[in-house]
N, C-alpha and C. Protein backbone atom coordinates (compact mmCIF):
# COMPACT_ATOMS: atom_id res chain seq x y z
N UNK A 1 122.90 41.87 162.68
CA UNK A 1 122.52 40.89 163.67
C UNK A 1 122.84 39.50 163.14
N UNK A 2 123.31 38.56 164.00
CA UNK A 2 123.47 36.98 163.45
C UNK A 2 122.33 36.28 164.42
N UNK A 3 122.46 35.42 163.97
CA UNK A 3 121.00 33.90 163.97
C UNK A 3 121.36 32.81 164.33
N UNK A 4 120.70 31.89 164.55
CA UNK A 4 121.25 30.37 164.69
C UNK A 4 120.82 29.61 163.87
N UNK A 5 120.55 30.26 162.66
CA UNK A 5 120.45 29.55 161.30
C UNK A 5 121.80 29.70 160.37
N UNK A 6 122.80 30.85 160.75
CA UNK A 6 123.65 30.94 160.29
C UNK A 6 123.90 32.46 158.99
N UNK A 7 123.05 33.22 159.55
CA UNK A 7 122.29 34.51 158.43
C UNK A 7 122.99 35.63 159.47
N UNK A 8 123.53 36.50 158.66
CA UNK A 8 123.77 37.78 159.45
C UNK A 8 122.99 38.78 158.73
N UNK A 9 122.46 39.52 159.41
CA UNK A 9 121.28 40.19 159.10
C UNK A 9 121.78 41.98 158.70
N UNK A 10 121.46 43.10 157.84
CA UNK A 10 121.83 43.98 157.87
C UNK A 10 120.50 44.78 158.00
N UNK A 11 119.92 45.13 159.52
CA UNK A 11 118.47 45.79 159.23
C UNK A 11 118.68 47.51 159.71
N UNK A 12 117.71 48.31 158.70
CA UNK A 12 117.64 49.85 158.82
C UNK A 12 115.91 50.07 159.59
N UNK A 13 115.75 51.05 160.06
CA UNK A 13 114.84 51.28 160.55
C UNK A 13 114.83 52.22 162.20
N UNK A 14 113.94 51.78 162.71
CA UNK A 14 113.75 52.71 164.04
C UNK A 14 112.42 52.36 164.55
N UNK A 15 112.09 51.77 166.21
CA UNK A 15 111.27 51.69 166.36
C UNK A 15 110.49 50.65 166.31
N UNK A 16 109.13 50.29 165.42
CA UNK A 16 108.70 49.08 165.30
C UNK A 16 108.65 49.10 164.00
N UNK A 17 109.43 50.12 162.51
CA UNK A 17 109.14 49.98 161.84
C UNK A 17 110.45 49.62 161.07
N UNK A 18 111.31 47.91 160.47
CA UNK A 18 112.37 47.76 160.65
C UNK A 18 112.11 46.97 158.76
N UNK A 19 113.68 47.64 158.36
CA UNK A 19 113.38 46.46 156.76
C UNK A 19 114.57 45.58 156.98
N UNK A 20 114.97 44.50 156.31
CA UNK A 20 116.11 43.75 155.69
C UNK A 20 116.62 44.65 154.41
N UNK A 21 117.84 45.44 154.58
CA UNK A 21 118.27 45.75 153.86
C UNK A 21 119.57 44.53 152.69
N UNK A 22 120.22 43.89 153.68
CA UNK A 22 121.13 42.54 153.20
C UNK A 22 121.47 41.84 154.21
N UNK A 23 121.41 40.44 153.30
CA UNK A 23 121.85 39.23 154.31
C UNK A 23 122.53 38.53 153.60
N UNK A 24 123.76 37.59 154.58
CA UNK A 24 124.42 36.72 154.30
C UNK A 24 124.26 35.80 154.62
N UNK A 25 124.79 34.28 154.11
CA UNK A 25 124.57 33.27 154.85
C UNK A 25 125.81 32.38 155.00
N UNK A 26 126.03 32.35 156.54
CA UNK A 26 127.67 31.27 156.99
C UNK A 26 127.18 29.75 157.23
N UNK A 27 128.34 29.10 157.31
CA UNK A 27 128.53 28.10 157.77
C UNK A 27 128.22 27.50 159.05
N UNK A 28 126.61 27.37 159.60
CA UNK A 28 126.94 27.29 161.20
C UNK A 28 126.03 28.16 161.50
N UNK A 29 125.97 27.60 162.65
CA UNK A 29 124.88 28.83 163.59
C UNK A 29 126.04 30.26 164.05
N UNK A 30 125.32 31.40 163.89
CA UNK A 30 126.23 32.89 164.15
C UNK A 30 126.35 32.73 165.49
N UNK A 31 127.54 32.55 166.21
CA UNK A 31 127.97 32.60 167.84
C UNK A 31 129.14 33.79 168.32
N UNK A 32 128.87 34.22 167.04
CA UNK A 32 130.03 35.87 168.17
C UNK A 32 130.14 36.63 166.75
N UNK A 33 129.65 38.26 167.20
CA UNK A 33 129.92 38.82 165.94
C UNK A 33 130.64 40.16 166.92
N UNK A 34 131.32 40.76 166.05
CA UNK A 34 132.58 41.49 166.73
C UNK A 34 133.24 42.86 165.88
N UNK A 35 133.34 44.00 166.01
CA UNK A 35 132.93 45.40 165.20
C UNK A 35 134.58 45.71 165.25
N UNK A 36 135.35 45.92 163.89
CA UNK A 36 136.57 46.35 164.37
C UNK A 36 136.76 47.89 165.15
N UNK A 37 137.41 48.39 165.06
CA UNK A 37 137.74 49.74 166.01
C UNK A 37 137.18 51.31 164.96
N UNK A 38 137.08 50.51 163.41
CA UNK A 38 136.51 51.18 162.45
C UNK A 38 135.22 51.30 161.89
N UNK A 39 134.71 50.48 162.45
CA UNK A 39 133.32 50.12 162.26
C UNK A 39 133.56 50.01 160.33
N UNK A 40 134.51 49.39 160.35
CA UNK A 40 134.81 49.19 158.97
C UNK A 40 134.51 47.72 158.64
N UNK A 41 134.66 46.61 159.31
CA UNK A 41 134.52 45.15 159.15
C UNK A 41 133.76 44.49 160.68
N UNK A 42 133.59 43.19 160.27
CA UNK A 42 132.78 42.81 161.43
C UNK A 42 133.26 40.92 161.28
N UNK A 43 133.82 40.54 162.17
CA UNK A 43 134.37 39.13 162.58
C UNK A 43 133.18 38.20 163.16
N UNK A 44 132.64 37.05 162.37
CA UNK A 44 131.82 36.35 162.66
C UNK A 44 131.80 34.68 163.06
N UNK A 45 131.86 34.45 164.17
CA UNK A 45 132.34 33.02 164.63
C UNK A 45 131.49 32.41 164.58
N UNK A 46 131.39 31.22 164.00
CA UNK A 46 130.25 30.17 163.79
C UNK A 46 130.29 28.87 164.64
N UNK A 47 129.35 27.99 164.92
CA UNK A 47 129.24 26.48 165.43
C UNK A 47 130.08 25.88 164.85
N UNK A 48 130.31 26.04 163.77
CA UNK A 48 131.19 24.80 162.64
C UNK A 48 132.91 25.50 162.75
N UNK A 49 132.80 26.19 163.76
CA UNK A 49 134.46 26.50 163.95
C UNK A 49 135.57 27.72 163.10
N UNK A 50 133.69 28.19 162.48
CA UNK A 50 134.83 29.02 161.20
C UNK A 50 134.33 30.81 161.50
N UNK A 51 135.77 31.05 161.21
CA UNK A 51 135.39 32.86 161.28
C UNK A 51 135.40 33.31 160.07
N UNK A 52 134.26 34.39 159.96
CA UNK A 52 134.54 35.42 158.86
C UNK A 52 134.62 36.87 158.62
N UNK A 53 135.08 37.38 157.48
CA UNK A 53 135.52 38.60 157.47
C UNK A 53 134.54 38.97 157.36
N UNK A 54 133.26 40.16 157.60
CA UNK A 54 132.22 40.69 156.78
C UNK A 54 132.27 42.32 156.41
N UNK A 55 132.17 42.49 155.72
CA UNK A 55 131.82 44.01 155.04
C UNK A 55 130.93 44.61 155.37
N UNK A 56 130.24 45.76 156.30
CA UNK A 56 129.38 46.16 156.72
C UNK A 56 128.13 46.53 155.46
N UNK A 57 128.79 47.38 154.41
CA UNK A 57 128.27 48.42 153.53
C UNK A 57 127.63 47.03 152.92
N UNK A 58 127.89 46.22 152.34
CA UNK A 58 127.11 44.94 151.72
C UNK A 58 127.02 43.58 151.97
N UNK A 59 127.66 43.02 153.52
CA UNK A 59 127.42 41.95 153.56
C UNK A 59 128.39 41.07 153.16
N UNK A 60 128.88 41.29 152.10
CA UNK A 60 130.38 40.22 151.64
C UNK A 60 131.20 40.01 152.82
N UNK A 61 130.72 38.32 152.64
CA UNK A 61 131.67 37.67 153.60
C UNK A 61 132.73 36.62 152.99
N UNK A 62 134.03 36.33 153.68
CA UNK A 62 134.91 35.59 153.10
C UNK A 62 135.50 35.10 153.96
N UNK A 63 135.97 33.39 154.30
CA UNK A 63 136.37 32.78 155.53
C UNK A 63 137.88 33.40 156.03
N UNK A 64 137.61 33.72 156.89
CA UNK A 64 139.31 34.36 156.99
C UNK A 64 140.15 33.08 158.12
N UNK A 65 139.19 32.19 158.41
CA UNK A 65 140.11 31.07 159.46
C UNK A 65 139.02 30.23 159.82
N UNK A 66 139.40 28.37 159.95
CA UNK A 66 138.92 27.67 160.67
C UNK A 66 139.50 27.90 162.25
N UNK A 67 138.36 27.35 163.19
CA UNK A 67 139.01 27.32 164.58
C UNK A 67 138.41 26.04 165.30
N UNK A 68 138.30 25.95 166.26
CA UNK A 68 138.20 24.89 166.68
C UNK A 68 136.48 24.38 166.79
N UNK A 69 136.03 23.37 167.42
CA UNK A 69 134.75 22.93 167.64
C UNK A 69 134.32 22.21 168.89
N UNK A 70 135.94 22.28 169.33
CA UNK A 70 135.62 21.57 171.12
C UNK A 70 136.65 22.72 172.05
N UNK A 71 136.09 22.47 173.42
CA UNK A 71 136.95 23.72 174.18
C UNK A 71 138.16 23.49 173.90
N UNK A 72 138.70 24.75 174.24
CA UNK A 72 139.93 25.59 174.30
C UNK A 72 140.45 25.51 175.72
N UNK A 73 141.24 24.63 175.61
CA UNK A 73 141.88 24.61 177.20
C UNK A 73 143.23 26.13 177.25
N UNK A 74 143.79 26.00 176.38
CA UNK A 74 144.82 27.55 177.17
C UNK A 74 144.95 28.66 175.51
N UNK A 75 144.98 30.01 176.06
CA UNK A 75 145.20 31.03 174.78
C UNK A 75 146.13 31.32 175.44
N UNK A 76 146.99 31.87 174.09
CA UNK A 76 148.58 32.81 174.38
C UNK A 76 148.66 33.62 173.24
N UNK A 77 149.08 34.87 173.94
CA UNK A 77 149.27 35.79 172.88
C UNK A 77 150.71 36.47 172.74
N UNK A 78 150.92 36.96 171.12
CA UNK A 78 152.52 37.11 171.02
C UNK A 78 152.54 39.03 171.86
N UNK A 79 153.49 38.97 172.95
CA UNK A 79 153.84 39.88 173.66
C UNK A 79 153.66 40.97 172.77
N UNK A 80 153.34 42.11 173.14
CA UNK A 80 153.20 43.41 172.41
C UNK A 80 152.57 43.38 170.97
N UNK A 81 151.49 42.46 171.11
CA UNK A 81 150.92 42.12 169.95
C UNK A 81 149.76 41.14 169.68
N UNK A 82 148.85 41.59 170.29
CA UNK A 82 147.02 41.22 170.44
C UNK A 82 146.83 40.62 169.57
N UNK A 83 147.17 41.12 168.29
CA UNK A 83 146.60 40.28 166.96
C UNK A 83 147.54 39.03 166.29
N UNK A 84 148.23 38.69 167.31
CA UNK A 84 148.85 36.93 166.80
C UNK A 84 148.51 36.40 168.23
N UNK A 85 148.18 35.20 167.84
CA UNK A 85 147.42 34.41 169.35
C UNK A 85 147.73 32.66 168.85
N UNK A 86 147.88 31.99 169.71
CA UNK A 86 147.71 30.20 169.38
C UNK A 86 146.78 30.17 170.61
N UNK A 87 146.17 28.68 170.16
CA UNK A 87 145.05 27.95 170.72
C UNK A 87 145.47 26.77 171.14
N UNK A 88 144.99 25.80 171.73
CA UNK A 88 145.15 24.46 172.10
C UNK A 88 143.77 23.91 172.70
N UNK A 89 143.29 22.72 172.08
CA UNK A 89 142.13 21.99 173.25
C UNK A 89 142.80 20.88 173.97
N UNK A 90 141.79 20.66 174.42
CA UNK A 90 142.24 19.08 174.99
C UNK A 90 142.62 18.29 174.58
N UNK A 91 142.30 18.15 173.33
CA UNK A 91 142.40 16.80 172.36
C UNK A 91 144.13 17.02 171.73
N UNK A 92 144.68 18.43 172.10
CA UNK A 92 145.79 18.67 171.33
C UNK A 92 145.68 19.30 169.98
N UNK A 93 144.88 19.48 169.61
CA UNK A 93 144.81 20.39 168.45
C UNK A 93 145.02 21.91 168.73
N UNK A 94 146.33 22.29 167.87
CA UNK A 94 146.90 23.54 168.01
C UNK A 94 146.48 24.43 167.08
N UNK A 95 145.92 25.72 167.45
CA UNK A 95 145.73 26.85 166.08
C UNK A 95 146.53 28.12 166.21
N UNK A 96 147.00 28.54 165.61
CA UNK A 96 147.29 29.30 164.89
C UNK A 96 146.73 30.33 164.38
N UNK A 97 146.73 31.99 164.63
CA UNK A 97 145.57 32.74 164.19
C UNK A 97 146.31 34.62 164.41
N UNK A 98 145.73 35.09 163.32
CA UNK A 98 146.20 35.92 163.32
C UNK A 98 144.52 36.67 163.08
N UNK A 99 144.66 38.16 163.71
CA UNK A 99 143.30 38.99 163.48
C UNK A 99 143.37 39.93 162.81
């Protein structure tokens, strides 16, 4: 689970009876957390614009990209290929991003 303190939470349990097994702590309040197709890693987007890689089994996280901090006026993605994408806001700031 993520927070708006910026903690992603790893809890075991069932019910009303729940522990903290591990936690991390990002950059930013947690605003999108996202499960790959393996339930092998988990993509965590923060307030402060930054994503990270996380490790389910322990929590290790590592920045895998800054992104932006004001809207996103248009996404494009490279044809036959989901995981390369550019960004643009208003202001003109272009990103670049691969998943």
């Amino acid at each position: 689970m993520g927070s708006g303190d910026g903690k992603v939470k790893k809890l075991v349990g069932s019910g009303t009876k729940w522990m903290l097994e591990a936690e991390v702590q990002l950059d930013g309040a947690v605003m999108s957390l996202s499960v790959d197709h393996l339930n092998k890693e988990l993509l965590a987007g923060t307030s402060a614009g930054k994503i990270y890689r996380i490790f389910p089994s322990d929590l290790s996280a590592t920045l895998h990209t800054e992104g932006h901090t004001s809207a996103i006026n248009d996404l494009s993605l490279l044809k036959g290929n989901n995981e390369i994408f550019a960004t643009i806001t208003k202001k003109g700031k272009l990103l670049l991003g691969l998943c």
